[in-house]
Each structure stands twice: as C-alpha cells, then as structure tokens.
N, C-alpha and C. Protein backbone atom coordinates (compact mmCIF):
# COMPACT_ATOMS: atom_id res chain seq x y z
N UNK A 1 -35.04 -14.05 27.66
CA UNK A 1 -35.04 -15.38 28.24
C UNK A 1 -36.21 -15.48 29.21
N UNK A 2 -37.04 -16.62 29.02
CA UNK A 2 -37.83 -16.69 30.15
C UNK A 2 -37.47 -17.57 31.00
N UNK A 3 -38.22 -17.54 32.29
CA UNK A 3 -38.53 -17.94 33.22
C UNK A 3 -39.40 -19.29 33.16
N UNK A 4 -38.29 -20.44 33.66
CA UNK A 4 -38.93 -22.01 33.52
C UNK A 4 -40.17 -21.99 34.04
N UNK A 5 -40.68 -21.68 35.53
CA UNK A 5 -41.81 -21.25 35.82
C UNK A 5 -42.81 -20.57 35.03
N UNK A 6 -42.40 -19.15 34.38
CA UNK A 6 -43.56 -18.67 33.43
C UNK A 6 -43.76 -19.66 32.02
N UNK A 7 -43.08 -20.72 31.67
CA UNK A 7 -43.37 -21.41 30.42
C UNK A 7 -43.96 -22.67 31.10
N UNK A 8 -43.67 -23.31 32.29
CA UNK A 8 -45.19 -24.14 32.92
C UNK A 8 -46.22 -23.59 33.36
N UNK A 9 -46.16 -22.52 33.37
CA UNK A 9 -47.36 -21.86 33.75
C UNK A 9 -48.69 -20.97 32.27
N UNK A 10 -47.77 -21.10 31.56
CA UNK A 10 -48.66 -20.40 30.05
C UNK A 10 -47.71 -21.29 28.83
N UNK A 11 -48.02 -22.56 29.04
CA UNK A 11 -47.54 -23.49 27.96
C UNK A 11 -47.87 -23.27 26.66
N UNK A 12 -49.45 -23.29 27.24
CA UNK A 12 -50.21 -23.53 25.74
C UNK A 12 -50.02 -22.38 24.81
N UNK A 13 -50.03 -21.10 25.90
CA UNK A 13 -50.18 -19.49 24.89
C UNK A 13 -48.73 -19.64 24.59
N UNK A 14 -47.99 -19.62 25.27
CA UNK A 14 -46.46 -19.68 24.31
C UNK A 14 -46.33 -20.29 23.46
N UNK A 15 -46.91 -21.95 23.24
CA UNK A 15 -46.77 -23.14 22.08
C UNK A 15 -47.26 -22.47 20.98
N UNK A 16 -48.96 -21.35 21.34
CA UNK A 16 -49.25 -21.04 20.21
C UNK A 16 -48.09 -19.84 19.36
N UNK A 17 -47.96 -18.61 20.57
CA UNK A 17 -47.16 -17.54 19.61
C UNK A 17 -45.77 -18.25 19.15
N UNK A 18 -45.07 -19.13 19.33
CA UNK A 18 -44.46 -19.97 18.88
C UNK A 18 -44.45 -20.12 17.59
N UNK A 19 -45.56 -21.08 17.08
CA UNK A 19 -45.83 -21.91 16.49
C UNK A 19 -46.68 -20.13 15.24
N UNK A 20 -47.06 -19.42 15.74
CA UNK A 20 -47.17 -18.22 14.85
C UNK A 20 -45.56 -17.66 13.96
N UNK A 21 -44.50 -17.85 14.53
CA UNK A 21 -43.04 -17.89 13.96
C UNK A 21 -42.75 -18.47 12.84
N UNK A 22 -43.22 -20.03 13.08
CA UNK A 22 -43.19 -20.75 12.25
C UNK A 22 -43.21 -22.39 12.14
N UNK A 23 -43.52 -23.10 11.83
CA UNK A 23 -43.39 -24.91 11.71
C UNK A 23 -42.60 -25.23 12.68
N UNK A 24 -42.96 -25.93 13.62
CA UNK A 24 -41.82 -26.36 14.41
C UNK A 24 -41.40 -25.50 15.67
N UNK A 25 -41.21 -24.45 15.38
CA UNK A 25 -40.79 -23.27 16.62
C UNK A 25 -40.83 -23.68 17.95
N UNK A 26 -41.77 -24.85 17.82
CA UNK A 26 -42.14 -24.82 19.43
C UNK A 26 -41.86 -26.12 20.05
N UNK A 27 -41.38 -27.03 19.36
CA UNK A 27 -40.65 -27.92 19.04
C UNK A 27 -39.80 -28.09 20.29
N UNK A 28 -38.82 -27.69 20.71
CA UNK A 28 -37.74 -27.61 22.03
C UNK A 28 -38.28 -27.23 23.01
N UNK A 29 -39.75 -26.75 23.06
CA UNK A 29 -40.39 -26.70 24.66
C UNK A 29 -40.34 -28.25 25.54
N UNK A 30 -40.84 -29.07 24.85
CA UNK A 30 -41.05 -30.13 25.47
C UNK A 30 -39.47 -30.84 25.57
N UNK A 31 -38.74 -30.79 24.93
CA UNK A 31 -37.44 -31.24 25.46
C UNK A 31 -36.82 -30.10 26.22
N UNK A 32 -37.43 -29.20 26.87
CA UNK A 32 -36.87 -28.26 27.63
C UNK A 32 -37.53 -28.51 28.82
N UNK A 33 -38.49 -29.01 28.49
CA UNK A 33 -40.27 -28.90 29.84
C UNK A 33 -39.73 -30.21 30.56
N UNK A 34 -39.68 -31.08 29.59
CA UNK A 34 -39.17 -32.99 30.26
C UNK A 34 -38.10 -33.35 30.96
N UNK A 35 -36.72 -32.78 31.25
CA UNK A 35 -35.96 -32.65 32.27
C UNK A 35 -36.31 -31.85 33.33
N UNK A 36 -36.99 -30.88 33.18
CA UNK A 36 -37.45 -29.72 34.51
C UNK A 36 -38.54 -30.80 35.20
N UNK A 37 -39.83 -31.58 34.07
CA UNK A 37 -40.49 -31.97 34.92
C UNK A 37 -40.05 -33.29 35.71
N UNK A 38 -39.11 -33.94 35.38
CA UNK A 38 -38.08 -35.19 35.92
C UNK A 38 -37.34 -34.52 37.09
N UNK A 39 -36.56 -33.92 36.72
CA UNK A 39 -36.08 -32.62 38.11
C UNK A 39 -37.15 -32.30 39.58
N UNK A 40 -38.70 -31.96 39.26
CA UNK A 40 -39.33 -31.46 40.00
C UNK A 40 -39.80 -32.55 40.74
N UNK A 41 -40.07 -33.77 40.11
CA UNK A 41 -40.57 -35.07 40.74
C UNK A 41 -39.50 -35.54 41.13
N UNK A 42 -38.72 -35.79 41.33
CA UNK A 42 -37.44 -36.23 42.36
C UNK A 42 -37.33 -35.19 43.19
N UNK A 43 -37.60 -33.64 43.38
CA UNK A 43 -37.62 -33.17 44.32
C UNK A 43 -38.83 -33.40 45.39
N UNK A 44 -39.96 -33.77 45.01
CA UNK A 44 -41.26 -33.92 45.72
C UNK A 44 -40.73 -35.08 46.30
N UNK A 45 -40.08 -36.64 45.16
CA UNK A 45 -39.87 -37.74 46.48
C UNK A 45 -39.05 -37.33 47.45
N UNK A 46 -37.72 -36.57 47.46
CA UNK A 46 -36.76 -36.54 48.52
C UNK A 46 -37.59 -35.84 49.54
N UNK A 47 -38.77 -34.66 48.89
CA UNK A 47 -39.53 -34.26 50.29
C UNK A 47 -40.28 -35.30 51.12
N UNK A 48 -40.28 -36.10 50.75
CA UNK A 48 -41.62 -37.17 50.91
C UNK A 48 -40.64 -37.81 51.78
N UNK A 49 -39.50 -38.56 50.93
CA UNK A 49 -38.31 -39.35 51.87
C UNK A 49 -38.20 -38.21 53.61
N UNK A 50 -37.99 -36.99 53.44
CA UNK A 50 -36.98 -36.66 54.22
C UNK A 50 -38.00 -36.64 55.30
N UNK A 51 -39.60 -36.38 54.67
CA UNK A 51 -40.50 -36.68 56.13
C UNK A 51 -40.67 -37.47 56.70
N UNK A 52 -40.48 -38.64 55.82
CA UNK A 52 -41.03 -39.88 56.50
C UNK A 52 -39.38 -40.31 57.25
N UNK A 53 -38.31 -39.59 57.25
CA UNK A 53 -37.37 -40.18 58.02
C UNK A 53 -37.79 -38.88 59.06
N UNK A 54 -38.06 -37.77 59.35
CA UNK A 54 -38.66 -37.00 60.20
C UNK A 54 -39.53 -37.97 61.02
N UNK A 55 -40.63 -38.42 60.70
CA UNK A 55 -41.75 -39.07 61.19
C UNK A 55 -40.91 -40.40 62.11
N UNK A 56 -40.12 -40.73 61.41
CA UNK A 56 -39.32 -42.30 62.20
C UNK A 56 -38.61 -42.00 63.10
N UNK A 57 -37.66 -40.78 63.27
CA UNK A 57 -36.81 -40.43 63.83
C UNK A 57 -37.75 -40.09 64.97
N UNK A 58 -38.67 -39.08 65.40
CA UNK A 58 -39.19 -38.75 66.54
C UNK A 58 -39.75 -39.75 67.16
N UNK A 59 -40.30 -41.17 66.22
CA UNK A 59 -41.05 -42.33 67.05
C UNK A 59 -40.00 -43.17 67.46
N UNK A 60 -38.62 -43.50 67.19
CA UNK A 60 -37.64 -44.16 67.74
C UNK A 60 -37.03 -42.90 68.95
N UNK A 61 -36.73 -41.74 69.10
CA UNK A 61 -37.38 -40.84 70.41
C UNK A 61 -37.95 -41.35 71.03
N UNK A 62 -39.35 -41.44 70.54
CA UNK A 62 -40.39 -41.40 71.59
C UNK A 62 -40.17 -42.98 71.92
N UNK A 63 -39.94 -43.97 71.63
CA UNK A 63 -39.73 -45.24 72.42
C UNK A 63 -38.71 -45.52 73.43
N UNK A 64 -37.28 -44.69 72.63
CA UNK A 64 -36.35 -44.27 73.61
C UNK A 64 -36.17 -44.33 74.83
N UNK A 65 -37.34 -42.98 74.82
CA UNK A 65 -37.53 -42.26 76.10
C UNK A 65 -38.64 -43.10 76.75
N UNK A 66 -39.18 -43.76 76.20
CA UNK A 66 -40.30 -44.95 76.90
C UNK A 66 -39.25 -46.05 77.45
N UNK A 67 -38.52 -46.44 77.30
CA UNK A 67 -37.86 -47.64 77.40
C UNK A 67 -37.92 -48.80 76.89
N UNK A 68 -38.47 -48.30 75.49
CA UNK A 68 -38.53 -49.79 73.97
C UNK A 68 -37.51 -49.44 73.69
N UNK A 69 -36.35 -50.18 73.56
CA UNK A 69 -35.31 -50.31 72.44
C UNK A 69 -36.10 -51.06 71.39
C-alpha cells in the first residue's frame, strides 16, 4: 500500500509503471487523487479562515483596550 503523499508526489512515474501492467491500470489514481485533492483545499481555506479570525480577534483587543467599542 502506498502512501497518498508518495503517489502526489511521483504521479507521473507510477501512472507510467501502472499503465506497464496493463490498459487502464492506472485508471483509479485520479478517482483516488480527486477526493484527497478536494480534502487538501478545504484544509488550506479553514487555515486561511482560522487566521483571519486570529487577525480580527487581536484588533477587536486592541480597540478594547483603546476604548473603541
């Protein structure tokens, strides 16, 4: 079994020894690759979300403590 990481990382050389097996062989990479890469981009937005509520949270602080409500 490999490693989701080592098959985005050497796509192409796996597609080929794959595809040395036989017609098709390689066939279920990309419906294997297309949920992982849907998976990985919703993890990048929630990073993105959770900074930019980082970033808001310390400037409603910092007004706080200024005396902006």
């Amino acid at each position: 079994m490999l490693d989701i990481k080592i098959l985005r990382e050497n796509l192409d050389d796996i597609r080929k020894r794959l595809e040395r097996r036989g017609p098709g062989s390689a066939d279920g990479l990309d419906r294997l690759l297309g949920p992982d890469e849907t998976r990985r981009k919703a993890l990048r937005e929630s990073e993105q979300l959770k900074n930019r509520r980082k970033q808001l949270s310390a400037e409603v602080g910092k007004r706080k403590q200024q005396g902006q409500d």
